[in-house]
N, C-alpha and C. Protein backbone atom coordinates (compact mmCIF):
# COMPACT_ATOMS: atom_id res chain seq x y z
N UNK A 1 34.30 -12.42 -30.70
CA UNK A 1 35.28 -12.70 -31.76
C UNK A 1 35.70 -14.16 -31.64
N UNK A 2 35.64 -14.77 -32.86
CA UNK A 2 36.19 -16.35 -32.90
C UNK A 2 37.70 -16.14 -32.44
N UNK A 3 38.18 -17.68 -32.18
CA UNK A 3 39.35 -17.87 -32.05
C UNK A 3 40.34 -17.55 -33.52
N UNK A 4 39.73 -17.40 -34.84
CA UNK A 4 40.77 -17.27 -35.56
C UNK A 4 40.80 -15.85 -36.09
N UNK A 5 39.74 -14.97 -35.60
CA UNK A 5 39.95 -13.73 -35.51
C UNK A 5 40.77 -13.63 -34.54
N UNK A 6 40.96 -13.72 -33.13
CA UNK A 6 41.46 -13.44 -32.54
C UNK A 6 43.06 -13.59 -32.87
N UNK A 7 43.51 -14.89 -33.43
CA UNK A 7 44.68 -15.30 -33.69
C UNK A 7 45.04 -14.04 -34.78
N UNK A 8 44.23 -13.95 -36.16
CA UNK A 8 44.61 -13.40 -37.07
C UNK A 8 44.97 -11.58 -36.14
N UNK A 9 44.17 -11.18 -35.71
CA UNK A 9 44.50 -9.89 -34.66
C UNK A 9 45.46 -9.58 -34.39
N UNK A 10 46.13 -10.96 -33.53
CA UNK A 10 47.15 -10.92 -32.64
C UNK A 10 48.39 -11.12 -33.37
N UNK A 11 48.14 -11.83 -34.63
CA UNK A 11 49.58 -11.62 -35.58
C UNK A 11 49.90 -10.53 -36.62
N UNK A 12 48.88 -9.73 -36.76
CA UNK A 12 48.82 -7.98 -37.79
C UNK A 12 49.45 -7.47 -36.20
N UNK A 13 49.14 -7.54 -34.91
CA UNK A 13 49.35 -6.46 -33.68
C UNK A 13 50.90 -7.02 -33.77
N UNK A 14 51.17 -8.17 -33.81
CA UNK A 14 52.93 -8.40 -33.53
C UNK A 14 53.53 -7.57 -34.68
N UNK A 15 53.66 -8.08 -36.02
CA UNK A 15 53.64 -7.63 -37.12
C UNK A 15 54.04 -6.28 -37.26
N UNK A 16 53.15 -5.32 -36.70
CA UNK A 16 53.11 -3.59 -37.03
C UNK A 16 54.16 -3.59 -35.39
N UNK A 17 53.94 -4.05 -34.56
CA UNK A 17 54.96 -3.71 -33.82
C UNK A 17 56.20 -3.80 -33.81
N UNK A 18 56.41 -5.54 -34.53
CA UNK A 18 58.14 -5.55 -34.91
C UNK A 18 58.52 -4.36 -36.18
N UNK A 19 57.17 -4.09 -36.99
CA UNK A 19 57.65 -3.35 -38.27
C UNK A 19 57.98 -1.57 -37.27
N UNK A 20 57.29 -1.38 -36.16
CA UNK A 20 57.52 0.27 -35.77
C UNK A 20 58.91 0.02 -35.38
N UNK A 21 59.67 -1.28 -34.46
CA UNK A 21 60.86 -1.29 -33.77
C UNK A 21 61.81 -1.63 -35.37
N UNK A 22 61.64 -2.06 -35.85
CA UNK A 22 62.99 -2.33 -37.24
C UNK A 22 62.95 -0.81 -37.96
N UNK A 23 62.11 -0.29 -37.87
CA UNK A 23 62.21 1.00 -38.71
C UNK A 23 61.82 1.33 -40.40
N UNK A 24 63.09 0.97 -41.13
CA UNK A 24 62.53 0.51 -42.51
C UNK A 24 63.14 -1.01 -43.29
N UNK A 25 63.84 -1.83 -41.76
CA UNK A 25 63.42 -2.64 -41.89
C UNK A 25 63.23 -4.19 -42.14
N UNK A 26 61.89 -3.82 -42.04
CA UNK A 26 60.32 -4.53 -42.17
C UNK A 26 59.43 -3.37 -42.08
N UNK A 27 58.61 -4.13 -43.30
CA UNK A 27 57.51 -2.95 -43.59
C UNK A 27 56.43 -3.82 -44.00
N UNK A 28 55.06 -3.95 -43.41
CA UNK A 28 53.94 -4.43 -43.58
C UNK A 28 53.11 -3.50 -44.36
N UNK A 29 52.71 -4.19 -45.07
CA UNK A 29 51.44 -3.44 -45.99
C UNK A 29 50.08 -4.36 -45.81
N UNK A 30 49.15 -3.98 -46.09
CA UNK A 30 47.62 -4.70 -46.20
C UNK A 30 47.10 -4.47 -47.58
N UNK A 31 47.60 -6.39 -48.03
CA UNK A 31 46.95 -6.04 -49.04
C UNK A 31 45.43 -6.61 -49.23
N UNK A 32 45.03 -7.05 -48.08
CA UNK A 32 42.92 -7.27 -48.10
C UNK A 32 43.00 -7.85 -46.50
N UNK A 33 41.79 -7.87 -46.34
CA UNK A 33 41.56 -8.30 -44.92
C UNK A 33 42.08 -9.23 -44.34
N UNK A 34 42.54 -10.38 -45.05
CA UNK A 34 42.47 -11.61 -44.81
C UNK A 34 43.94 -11.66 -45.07
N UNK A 35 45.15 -10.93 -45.90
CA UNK A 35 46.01 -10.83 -46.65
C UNK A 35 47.02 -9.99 -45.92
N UNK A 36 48.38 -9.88 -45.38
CA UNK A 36 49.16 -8.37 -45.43
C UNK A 36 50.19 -8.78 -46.26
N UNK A 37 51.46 -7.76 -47.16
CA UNK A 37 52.66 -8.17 -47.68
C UNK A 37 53.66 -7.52 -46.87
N UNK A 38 54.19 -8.85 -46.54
CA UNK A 38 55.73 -8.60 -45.59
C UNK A 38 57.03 -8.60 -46.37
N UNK A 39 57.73 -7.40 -46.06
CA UNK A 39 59.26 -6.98 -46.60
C UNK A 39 59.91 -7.09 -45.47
N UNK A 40 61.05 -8.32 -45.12
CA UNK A 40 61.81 -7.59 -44.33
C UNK A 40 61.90 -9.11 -43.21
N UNK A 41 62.78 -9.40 -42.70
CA UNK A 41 63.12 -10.07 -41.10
C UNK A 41 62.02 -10.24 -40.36
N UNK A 42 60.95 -11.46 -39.88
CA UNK A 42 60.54 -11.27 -39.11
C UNK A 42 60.65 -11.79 -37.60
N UNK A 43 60.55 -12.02 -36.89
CA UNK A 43 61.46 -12.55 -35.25
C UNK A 43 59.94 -13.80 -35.33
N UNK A 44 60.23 -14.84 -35.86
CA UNK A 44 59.20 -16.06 -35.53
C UNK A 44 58.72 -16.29 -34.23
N UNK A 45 59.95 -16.06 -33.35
CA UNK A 45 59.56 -16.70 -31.32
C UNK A 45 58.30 -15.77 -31.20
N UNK A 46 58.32 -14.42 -31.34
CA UNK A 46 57.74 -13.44 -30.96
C UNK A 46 56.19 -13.35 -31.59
N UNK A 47 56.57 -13.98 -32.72
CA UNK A 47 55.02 -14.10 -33.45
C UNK A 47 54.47 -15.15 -32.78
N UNK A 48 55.15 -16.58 -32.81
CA UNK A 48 54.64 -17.32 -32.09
C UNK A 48 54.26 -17.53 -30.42
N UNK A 49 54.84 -16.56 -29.92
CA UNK A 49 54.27 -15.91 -28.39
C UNK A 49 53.12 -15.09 -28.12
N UNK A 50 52.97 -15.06 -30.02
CA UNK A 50 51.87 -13.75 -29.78
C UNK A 50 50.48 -14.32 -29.82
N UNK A 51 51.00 -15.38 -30.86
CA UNK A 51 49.19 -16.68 -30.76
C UNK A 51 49.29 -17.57 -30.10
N UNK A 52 50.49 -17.95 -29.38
CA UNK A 52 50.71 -18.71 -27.86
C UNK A 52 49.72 -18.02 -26.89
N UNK A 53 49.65 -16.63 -26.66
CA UNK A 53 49.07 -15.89 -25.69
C UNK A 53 48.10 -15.88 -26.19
N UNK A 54 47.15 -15.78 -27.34
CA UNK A 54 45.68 -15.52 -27.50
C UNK A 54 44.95 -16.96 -27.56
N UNK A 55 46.32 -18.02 -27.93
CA UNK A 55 45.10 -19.41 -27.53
C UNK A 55 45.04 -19.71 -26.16
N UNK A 56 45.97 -19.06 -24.96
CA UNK A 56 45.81 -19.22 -23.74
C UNK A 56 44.94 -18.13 -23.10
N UNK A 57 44.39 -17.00 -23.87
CA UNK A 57 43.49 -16.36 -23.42
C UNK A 57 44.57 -15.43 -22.47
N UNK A 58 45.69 -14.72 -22.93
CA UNK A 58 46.23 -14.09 -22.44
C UNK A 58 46.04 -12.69 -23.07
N UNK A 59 46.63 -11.53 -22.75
CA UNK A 59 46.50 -10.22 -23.56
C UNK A 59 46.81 -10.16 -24.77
């Protein structure tokens, strides 16, 4: 997997996780592969920790 798959991965995996902890919310939808539509608060540090860690080759 390229690096911007990987990035794109790692920000749908933050994404659906802040959307399971807010409840209803934030609510992610997919609208195409390349695409999701966000409703709702999202926590920026946390997204940005999340492709902090995949350009350092972290989990």
């Amino acid at each position: 997997m390229d690096m911007e798959a990987q990035i794109v991965a790692a920000l749908r995996t933050e994404l659906q996780r802040q959307a399971a902890d807010a409840g209803d919310a934030l609510r992610i939808a997919e609208a195409s592969s390349a695409r999701v539509r966000i409703e709702g608060s999202v926590d920026l540090e946390a997204l940005a920790m999340a492709v902090a860690g995949t350009v350092a080759g972290g989990p």
